[in-house]
C-alpha atoms as a PDB file:
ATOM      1  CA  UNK A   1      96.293 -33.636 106.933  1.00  0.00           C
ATOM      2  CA  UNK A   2      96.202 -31.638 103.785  1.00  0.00           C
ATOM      3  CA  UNK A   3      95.789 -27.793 102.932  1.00  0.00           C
ATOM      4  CA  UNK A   4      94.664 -26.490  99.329  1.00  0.00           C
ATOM      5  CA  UNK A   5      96.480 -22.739  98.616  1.00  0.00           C
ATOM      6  CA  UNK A   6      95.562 -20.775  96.505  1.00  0.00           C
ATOM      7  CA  UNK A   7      97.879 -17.851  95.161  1.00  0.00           C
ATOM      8  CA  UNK A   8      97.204 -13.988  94.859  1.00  0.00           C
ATOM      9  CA  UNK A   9      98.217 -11.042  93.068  1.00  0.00           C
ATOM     10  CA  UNK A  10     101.769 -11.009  91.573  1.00  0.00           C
ATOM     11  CA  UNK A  11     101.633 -14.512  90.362  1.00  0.00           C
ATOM     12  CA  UNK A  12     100.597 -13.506  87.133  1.00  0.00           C
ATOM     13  CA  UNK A  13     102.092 -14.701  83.936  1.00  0.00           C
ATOM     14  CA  UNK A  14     101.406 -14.930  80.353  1.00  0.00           C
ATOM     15  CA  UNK A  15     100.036 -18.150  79.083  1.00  0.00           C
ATOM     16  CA  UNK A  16      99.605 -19.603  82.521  1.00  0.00           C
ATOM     17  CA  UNK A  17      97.007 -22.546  82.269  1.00  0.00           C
ATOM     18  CA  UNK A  18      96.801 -23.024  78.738  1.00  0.00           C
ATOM     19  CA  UNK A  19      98.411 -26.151  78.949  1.00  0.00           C
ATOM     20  CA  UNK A  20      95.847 -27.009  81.714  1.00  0.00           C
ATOM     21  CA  UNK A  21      92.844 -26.347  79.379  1.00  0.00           C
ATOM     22  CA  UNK A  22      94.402 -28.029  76.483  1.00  0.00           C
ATOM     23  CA  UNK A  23      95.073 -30.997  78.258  1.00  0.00           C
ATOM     24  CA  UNK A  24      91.541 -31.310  80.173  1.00  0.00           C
ATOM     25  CA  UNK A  25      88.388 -30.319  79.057  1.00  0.00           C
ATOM     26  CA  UNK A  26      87.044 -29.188  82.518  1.00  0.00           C
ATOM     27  CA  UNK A  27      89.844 -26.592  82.495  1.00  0.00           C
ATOM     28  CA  UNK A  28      88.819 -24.868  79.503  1.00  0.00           C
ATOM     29  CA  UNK A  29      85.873 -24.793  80.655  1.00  0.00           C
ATOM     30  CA  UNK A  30      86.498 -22.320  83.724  1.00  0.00           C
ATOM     31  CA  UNK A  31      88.161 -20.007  81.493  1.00  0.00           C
ATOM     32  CA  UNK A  32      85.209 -20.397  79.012  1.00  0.00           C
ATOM     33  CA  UNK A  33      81.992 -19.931  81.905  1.00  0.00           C
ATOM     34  CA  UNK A  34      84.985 -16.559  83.328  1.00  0.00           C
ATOM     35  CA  UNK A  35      85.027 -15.308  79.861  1.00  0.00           C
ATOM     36  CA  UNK A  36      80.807 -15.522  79.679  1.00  0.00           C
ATOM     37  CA  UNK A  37      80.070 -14.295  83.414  1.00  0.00           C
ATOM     38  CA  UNK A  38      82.726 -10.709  82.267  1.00  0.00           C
ATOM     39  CA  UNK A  39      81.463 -10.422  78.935  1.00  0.00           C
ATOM     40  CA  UNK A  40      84.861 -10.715  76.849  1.00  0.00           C
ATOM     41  CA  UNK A  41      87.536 -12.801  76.171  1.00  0.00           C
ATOM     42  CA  UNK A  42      90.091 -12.678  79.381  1.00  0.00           C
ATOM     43  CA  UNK A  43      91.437 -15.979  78.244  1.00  0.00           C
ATOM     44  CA  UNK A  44      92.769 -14.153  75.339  1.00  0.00           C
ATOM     45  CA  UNK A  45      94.728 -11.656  77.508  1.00  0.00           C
ATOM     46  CA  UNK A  46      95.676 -14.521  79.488  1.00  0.00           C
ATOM     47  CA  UNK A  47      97.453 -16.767  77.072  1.00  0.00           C
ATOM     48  CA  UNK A  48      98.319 -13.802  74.562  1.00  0.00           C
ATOM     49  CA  UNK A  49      98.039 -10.521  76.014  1.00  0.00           C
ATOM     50  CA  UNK A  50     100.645  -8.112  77.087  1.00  0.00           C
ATOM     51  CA  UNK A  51     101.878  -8.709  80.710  1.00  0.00           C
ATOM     52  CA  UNK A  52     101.047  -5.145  81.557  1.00  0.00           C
ATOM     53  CA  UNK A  53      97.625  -5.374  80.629  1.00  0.00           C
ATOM     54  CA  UNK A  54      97.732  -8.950  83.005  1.00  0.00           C
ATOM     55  CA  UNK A  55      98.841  -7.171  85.745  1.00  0.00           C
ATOM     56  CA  UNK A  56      96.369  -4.527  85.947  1.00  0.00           C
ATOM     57  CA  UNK A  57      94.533  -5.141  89.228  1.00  0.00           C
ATOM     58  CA  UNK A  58      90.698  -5.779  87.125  1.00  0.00           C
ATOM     59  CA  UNK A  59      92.283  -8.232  84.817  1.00  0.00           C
ATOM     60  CA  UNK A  60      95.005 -10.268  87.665  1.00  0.00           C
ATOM     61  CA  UNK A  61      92.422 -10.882  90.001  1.00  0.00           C
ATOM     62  CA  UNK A  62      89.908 -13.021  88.058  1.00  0.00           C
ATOM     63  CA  UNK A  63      92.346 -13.927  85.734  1.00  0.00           C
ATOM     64  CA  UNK A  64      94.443 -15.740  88.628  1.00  0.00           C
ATOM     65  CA  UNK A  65      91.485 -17.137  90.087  1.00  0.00           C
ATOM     66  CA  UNK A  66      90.724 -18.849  86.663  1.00  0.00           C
ATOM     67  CA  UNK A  67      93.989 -20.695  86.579  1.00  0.00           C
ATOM     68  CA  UNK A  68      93.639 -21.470  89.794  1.00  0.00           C
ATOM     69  CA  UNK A  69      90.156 -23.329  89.377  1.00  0.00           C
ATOM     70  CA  UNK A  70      91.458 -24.610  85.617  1.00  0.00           C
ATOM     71  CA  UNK A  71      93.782 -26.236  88.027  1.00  0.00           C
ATOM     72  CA  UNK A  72      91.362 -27.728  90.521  1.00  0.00           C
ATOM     73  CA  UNK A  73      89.312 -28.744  88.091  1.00  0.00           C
ATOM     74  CA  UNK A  74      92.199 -30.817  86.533  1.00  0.00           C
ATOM     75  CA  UNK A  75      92.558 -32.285  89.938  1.00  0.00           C
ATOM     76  CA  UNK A  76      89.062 -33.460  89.829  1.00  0.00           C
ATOM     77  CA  UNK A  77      89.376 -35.188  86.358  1.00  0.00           C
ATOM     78  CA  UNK A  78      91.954 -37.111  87.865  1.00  0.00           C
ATOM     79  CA  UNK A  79      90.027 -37.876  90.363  1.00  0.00           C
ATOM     80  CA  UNK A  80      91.348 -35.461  92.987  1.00  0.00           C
ATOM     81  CA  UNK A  81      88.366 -33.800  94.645  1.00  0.00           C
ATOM     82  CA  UNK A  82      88.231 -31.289  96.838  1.00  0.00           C
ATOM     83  CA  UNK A  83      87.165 -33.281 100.124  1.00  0.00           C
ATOM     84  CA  UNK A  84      90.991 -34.509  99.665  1.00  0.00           C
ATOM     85  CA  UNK A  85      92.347 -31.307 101.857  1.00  0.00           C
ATOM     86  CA  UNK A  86      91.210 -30.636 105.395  1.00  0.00           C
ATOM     87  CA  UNK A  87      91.500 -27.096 104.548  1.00  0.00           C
ATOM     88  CA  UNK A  88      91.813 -24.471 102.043  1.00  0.00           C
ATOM     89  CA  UNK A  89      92.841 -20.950 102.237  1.00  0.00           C
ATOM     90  CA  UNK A  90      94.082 -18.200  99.367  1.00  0.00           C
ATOM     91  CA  UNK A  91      96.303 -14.993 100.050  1.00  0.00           C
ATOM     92  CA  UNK A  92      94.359 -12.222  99.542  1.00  0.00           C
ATOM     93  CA  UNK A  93      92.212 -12.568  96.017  1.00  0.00           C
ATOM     94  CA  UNK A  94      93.532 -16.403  96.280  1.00  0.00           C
ATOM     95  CA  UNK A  95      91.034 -16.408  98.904  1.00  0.00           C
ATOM     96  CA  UNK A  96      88.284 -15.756  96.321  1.00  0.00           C
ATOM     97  CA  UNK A  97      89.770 -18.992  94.767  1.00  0.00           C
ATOM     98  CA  UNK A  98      89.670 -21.107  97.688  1.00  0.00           C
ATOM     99  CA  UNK A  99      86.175 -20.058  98.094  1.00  0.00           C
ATOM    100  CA  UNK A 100      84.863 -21.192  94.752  1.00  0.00           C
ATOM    101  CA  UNK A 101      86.702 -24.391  94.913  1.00  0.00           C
ATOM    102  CA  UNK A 102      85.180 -25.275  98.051  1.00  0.00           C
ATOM    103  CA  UNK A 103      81.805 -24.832  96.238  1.00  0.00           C
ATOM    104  CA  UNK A 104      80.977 -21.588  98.397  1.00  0.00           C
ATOM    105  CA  UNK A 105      81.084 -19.513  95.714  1.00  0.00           C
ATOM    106  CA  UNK A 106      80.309 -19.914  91.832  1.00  0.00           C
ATOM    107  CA  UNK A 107      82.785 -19.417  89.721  1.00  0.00           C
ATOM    108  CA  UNK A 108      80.776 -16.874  87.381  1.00  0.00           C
ATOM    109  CA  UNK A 109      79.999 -14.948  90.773  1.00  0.00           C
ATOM    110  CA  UNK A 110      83.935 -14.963  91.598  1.00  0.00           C
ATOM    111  CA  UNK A 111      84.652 -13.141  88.851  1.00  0.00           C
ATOM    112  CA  UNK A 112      82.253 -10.661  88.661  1.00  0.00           C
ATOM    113  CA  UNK A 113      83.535  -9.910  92.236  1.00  0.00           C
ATOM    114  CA  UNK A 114      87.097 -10.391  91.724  1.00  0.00           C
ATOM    115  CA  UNK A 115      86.478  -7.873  88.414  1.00  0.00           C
ATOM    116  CA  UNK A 116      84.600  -5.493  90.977  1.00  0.00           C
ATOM    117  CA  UNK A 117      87.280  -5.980  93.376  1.00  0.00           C
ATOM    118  CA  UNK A 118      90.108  -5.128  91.182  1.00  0.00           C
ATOM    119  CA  UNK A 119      88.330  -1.491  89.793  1.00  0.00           C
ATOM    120  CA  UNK A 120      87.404  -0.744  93.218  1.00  0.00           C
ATOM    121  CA  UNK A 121      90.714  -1.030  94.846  1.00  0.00           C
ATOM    122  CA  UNK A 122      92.448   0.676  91.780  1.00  0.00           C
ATOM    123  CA  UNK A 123      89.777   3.694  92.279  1.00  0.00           C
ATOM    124  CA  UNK A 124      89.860   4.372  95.889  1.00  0.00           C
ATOM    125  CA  UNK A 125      93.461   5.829  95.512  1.00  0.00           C
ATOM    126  CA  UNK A 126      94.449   8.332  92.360  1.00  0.00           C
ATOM    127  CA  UNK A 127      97.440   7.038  91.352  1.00  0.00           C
ATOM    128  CA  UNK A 128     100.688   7.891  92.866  1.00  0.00           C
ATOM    129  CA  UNK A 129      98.891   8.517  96.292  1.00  0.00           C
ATOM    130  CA  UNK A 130      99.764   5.299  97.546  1.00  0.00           C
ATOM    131  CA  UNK A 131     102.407   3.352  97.836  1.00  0.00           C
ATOM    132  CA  UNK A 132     103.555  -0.475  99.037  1.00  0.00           C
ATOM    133  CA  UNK A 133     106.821  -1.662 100.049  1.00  0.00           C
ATOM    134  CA  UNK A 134     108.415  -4.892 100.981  1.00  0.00           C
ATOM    135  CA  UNK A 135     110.430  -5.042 104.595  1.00  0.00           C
ATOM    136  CA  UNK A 136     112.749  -7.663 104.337  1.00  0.00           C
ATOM    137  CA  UNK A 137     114.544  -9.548 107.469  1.00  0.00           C
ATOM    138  CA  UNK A 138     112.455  -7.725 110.068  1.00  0.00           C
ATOM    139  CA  UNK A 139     109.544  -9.839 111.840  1.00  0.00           C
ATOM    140  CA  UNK A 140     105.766  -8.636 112.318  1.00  0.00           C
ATOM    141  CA  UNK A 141     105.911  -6.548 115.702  1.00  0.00           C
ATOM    142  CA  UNK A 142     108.854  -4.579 114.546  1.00  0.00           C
ATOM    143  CA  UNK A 143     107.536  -3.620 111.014  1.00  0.00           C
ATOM    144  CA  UNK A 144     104.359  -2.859 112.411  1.00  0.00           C
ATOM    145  CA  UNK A 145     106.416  -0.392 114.330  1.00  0.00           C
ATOM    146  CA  UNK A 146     107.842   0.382 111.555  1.00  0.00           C
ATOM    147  CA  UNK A 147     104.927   1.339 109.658  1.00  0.00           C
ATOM    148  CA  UNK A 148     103.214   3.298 112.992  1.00  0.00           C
ATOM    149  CA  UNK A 149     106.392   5.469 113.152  1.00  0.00           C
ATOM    150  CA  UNK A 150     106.368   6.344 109.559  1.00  0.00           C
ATOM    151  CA  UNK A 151     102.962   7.409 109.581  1.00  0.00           C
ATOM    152  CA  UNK A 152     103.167  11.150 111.009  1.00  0.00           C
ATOM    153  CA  UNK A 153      99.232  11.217 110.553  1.00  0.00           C
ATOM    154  CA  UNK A 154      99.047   9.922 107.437  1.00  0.00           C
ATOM    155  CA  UNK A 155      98.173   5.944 106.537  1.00  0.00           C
ATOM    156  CA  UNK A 156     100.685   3.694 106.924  1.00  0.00           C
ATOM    157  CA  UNK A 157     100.239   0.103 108.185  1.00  0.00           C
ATOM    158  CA  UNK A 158     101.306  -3.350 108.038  1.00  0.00           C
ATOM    159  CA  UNK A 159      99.276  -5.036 104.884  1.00  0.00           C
ATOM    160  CA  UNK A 160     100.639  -8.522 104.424  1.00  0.00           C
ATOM    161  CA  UNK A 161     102.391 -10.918 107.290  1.00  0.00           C
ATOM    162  CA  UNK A 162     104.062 -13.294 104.384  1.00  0.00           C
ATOM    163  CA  UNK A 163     106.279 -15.281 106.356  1.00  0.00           C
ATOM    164  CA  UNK A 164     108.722 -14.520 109.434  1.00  0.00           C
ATOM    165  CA  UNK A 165     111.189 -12.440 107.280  1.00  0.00           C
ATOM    166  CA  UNK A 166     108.935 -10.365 104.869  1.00  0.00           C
ATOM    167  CA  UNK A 167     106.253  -8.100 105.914  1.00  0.00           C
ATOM    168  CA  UNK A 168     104.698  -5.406 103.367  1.00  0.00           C
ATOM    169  CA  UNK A 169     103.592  -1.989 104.565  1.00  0.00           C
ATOM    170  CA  UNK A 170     100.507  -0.168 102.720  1.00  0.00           C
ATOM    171  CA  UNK A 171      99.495   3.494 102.728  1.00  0.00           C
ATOM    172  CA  UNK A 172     100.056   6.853 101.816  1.00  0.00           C
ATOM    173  CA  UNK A 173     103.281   6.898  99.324  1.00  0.00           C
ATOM    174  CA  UNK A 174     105.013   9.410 101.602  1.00  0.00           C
ATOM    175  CA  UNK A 175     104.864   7.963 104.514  1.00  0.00           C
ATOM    176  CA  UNK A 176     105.686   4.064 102.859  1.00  0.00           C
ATOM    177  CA  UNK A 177     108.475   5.780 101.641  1.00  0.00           C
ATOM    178  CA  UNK A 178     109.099   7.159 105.375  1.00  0.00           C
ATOM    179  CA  UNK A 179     108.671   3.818 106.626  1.00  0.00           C
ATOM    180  CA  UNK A 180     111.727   2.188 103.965  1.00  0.00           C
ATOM    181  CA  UNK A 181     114.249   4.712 105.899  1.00  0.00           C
ATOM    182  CA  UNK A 182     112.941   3.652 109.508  1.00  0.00           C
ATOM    183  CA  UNK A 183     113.270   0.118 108.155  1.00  0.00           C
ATOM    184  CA  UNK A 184     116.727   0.165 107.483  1.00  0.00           C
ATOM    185  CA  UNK A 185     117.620   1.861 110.796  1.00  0.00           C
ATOM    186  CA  UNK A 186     116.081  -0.855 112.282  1.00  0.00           C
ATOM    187  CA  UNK A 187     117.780  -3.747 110.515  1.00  0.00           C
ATOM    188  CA  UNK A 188     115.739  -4.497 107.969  1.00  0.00           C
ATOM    189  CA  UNK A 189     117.970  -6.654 105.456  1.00  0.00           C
ATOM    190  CA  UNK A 190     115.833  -4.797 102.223  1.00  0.00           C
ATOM    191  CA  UNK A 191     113.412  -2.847 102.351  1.00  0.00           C
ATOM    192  CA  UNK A 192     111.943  -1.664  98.555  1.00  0.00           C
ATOM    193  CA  UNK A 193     108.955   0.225  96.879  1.00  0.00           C
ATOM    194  CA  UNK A 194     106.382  -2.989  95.428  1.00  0.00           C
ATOM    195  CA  UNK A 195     105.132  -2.155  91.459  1.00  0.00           C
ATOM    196  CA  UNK A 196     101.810  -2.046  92.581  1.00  0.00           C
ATOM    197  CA  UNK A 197      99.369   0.248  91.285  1.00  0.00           C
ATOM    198  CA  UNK A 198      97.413   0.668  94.550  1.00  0.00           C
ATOM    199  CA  UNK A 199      97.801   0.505  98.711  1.00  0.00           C
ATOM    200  CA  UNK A 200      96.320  -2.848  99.513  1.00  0.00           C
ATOM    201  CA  UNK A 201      95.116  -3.766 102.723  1.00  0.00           C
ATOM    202  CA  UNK A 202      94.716  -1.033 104.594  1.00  0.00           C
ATOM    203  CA  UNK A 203      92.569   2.032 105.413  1.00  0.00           C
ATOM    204  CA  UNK A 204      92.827   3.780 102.464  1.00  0.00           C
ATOM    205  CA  UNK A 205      90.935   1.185 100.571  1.00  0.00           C
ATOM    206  CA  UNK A 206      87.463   2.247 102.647  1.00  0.00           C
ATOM    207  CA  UNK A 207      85.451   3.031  99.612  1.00  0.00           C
ATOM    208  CA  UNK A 208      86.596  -0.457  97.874  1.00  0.00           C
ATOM    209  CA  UNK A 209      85.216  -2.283 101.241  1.00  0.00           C
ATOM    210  CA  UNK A 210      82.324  -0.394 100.503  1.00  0.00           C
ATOM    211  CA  UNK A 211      81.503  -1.205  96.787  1.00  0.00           C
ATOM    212  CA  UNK A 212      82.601  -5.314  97.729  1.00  0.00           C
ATOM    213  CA  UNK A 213      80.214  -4.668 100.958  1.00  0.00           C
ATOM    214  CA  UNK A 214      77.194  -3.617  98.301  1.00  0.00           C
ATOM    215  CA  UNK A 215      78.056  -6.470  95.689  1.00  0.00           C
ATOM    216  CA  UNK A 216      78.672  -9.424  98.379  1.00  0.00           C
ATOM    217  CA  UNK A 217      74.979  -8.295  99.874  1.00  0.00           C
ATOM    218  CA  UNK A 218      73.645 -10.102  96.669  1.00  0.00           C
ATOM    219  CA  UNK A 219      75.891 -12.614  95.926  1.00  0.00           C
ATOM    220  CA  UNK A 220      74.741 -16.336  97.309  1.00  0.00           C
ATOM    221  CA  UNK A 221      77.767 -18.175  99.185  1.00  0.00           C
ATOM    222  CA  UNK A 222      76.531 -21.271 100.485  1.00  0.00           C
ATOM    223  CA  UNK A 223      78.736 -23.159 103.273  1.00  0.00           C
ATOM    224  CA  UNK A 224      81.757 -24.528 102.114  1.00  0.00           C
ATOM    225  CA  UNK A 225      82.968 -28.010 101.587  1.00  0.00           C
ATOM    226  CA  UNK A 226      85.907 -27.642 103.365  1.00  0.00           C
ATOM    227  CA  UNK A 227      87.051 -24.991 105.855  1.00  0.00           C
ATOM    228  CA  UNK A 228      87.968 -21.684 104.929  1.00  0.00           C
ATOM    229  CA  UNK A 229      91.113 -20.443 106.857  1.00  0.00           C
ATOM    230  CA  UNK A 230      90.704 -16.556 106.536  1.00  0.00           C
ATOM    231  CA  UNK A 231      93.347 -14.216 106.622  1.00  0.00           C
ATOM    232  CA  UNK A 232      91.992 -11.760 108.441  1.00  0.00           C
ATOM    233  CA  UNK A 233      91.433 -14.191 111.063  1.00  0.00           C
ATOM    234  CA  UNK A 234      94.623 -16.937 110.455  1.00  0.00           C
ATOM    235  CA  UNK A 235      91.431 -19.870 111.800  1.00  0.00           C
ATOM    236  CA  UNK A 236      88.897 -21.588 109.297  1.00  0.00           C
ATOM    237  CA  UNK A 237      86.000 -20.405 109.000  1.00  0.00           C
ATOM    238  CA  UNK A 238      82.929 -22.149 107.231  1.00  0.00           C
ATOM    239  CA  UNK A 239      79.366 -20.253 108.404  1.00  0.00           C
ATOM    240  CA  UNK A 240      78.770 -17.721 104.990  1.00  0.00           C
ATOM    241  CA  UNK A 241      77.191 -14.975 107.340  1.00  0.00           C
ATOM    242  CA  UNK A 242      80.536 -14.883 108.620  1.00  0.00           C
ATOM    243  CA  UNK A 243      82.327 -15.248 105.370  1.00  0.00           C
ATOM    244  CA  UNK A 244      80.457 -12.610 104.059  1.00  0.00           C
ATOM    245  CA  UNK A 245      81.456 -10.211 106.389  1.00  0.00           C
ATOM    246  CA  UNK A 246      85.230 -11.326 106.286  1.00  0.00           C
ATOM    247  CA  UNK A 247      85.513 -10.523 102.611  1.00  0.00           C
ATOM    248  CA  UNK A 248      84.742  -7.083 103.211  1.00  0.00           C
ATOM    249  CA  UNK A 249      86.920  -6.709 106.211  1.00  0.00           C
ATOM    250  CA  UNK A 250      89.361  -8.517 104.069  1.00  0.00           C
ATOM    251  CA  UNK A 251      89.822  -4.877 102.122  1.00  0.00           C
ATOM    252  CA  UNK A 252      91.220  -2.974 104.508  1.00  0.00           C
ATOM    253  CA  UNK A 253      92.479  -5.741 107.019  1.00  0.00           C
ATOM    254  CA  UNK A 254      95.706  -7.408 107.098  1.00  0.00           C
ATOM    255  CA  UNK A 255      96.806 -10.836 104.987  1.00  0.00           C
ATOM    256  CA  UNK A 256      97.525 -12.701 108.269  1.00  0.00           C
ATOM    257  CA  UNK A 257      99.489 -15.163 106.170  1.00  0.00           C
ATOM    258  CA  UNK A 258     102.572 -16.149 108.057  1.00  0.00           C
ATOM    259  CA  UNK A 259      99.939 -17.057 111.069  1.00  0.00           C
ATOM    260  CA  UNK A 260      96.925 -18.797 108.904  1.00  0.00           C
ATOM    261  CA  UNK A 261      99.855 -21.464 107.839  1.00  0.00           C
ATOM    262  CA  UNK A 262     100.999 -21.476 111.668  1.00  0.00           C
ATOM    263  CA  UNK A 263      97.634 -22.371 112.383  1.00  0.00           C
ATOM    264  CA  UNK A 264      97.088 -24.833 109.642  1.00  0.00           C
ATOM    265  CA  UNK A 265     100.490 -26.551 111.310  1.00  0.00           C
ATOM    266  CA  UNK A 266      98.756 -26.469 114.521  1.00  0.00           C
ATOM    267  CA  UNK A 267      95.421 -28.420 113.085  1.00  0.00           C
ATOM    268  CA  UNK A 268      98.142 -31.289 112.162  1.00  0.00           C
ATOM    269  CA  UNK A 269      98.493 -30.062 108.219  1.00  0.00           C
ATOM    270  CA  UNK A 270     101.557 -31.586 106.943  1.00  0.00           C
ATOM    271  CA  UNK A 271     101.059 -31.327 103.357  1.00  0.00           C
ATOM    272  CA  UNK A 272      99.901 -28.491 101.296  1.00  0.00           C
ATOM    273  CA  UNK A 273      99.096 -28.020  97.290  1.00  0.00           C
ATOM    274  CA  UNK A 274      99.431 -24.659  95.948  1.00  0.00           C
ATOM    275  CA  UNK A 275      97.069 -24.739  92.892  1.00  0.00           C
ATOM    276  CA  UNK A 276      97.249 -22.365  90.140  1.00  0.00           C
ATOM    277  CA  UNK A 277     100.163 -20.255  88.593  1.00  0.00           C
ATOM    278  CA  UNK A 278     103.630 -20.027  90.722  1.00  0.00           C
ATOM    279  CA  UNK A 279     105.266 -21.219  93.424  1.00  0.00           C
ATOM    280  CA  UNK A 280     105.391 -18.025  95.880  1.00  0.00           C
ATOM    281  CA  UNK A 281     103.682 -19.379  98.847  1.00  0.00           C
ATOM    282  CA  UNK A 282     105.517 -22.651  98.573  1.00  0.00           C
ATOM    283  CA  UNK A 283     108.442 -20.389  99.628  1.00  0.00           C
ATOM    284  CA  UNK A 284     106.457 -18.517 102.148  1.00  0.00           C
ATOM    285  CA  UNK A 285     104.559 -21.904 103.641  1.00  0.00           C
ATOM    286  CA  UNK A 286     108.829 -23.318 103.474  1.00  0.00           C
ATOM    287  CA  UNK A 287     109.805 -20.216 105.495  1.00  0.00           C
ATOM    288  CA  UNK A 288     106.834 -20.602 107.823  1.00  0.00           C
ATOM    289  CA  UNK A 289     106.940 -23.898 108.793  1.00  0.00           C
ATOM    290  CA  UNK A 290     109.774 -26.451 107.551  1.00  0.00           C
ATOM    291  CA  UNK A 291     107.309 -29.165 108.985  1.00  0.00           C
ATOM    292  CA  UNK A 292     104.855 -29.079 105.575  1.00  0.00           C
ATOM    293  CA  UNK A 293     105.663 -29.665 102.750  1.00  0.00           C
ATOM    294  CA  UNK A 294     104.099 -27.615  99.611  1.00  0.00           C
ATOM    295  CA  UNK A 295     104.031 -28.992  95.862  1.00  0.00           C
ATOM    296  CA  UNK A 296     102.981 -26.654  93.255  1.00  0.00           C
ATOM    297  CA  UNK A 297     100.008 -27.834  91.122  1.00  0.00           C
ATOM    298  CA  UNK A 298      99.971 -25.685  87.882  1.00  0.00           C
ATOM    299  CA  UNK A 299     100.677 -27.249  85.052  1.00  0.00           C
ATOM    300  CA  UNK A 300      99.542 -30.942  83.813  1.00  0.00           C
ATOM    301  CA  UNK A 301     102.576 -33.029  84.995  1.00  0.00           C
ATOM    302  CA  UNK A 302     102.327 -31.312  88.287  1.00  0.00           C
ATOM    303  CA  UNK A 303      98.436 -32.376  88.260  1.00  0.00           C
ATOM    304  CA  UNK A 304      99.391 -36.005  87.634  1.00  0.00           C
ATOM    305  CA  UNK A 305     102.167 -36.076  90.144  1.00  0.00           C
ATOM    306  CA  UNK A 306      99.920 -34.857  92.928  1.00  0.00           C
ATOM    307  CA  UNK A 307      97.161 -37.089  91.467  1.00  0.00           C
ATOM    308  CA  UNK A 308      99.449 -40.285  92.337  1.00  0.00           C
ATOM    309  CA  UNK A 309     100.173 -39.069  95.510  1.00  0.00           C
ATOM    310  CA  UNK A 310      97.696 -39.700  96.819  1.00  0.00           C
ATOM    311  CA  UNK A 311      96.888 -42.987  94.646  1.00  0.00           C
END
């Protein structure tokens, strides 16, 4: 069995999939129908901007999710569709990507949302109020005590389960910074402030859950081709009522990441594709489970390879 990925915020570089849109026509594409549905030229940033700009939270989101469809979209020209995995699933925004590729979601509608998304979560905090920090060598129950200790009634909570060695806390910056002390007490090999610009993933994001609850409301997402593993559930998913509803929750909820691959493993997934730009979560999905194997598929040799895989 085979699992689709789909990569999220952090993955971001200059001129990722330009090669992929110069090489297939259906790549360019995406970026061109991303660039219509936001009204300017993202590809632009994408292939020649300033990384800084990149990484702002309203451009990385839909800009990641293009490369990542540019990508599937390759797949499909050589003849890779997406009824080839048994399941997809995205971290975080990624999960936006693994949406639209599964035919859930258009790709125009992604990235309004993913645009939406990004402002939202980058207004619910003023800058400097939050704070995110990587715990390093400590598994899940023992950051999340971590993060419970350090928060002395302020927010402070476990935000992403990444694999069985790196868990990131979200919240007030005080209390992350609390939590980087406790870590270390408690073993944690590293534990380090994240250059994020925003607290992800947990309660202080309310008002962003609110503004995706108010935009998903009109946004049609049919049933997907292929079974959405959601990460604030770590089991696939495919009714949209239900997707819907995830998405939102999906703002304030944990990335159950390390446990949607240990699921995936469960179903009998052996091989995954991570499709778009880097290979993080072929580390993570390496740490998680030796058993699968993940190839990254972001750049045109890496399409053909995986194309003749499965020739």
């Amino acid at each position: 069995m085979r699992a689709f990925l789909f990569p999220g915020q952090g993955a971001q570089t200059i001129g990722m999939g330009r090669d992929l849109a110069q090489a297939y026509p259906a790549a360019q594409a995406v970026f061109d129908e991303v660039d219509d549905a936001l009204g300017e030229k993202l590809s632009d940033l994408i292939w020649e901007g300033d990384i800084t700009d990149l990484t702002l939270t309203r451009n990385a989101q839909p800009a990641l999710m293009a490369t990542s469809l540019a990508a599937m979209r390759a797949l499909e020209a050589e003849g890779v569709t997406i009824a080839s995995a048994d399941y997809v699933a995205g971290h975080s925004l990624g999960e936006y990507s693994a949406l639209a590729a599964a035919g859930a979601l258009s790709v125009a509608d992604t990235a309004r949302l993913l645009r939406l998304r990004g402002q939202a979560m980058q207004e619910a905090v003023p800058v400097g109020v939050g704070a995110m920090a990587a715990l390093l060598g400590l598994d899940f129950e023992t950051a999340k005590a971590v993060a419970d200790e350090a928060a002395q009634g302020e927010v402070c909570q476990a935000a992403n389960d990444n694999d069985p060695s790196q868990v990131v806390v979200s919240g007030h910056k005080a209390a992350v910074e609390r939590a980087l002390d406790i870590a270390k007490e408690k073993g944690a090999k590293r534990a380090m402030l994240l250059p994020v610009s925003a607290p992800f993933h947990c309660a202080l994001m309310a008002p962003a859950a609110d503004a995706m609850a108010a935009a998903l409301a009109d946004v049609n997402i049919a049933a997907p081709a292929v079974p959405v593993v959601a990460n604030v559930r770590a089991e696939a998913v495919s009714d949209p009522a239900v997707i819907r509803d995830l998405l939102v929750e999906q703002v304030t909820g944990s990335v159950r990441w390390r446990e949607s691959v240990m699921w995936m493993g469960e179903q009998g997934v052996q091989t995954a594709w991570e499709v778009g730009a880097g290979k993080a979560l072929s580390g993570m999905v390496r740490r998680i489970n030796k058993e699968i194997t993940c190839l990254a598929v972001g750049t045109p040799d890496q399409v053909k390879a995986a194309a003749e895989s499965l020739a």
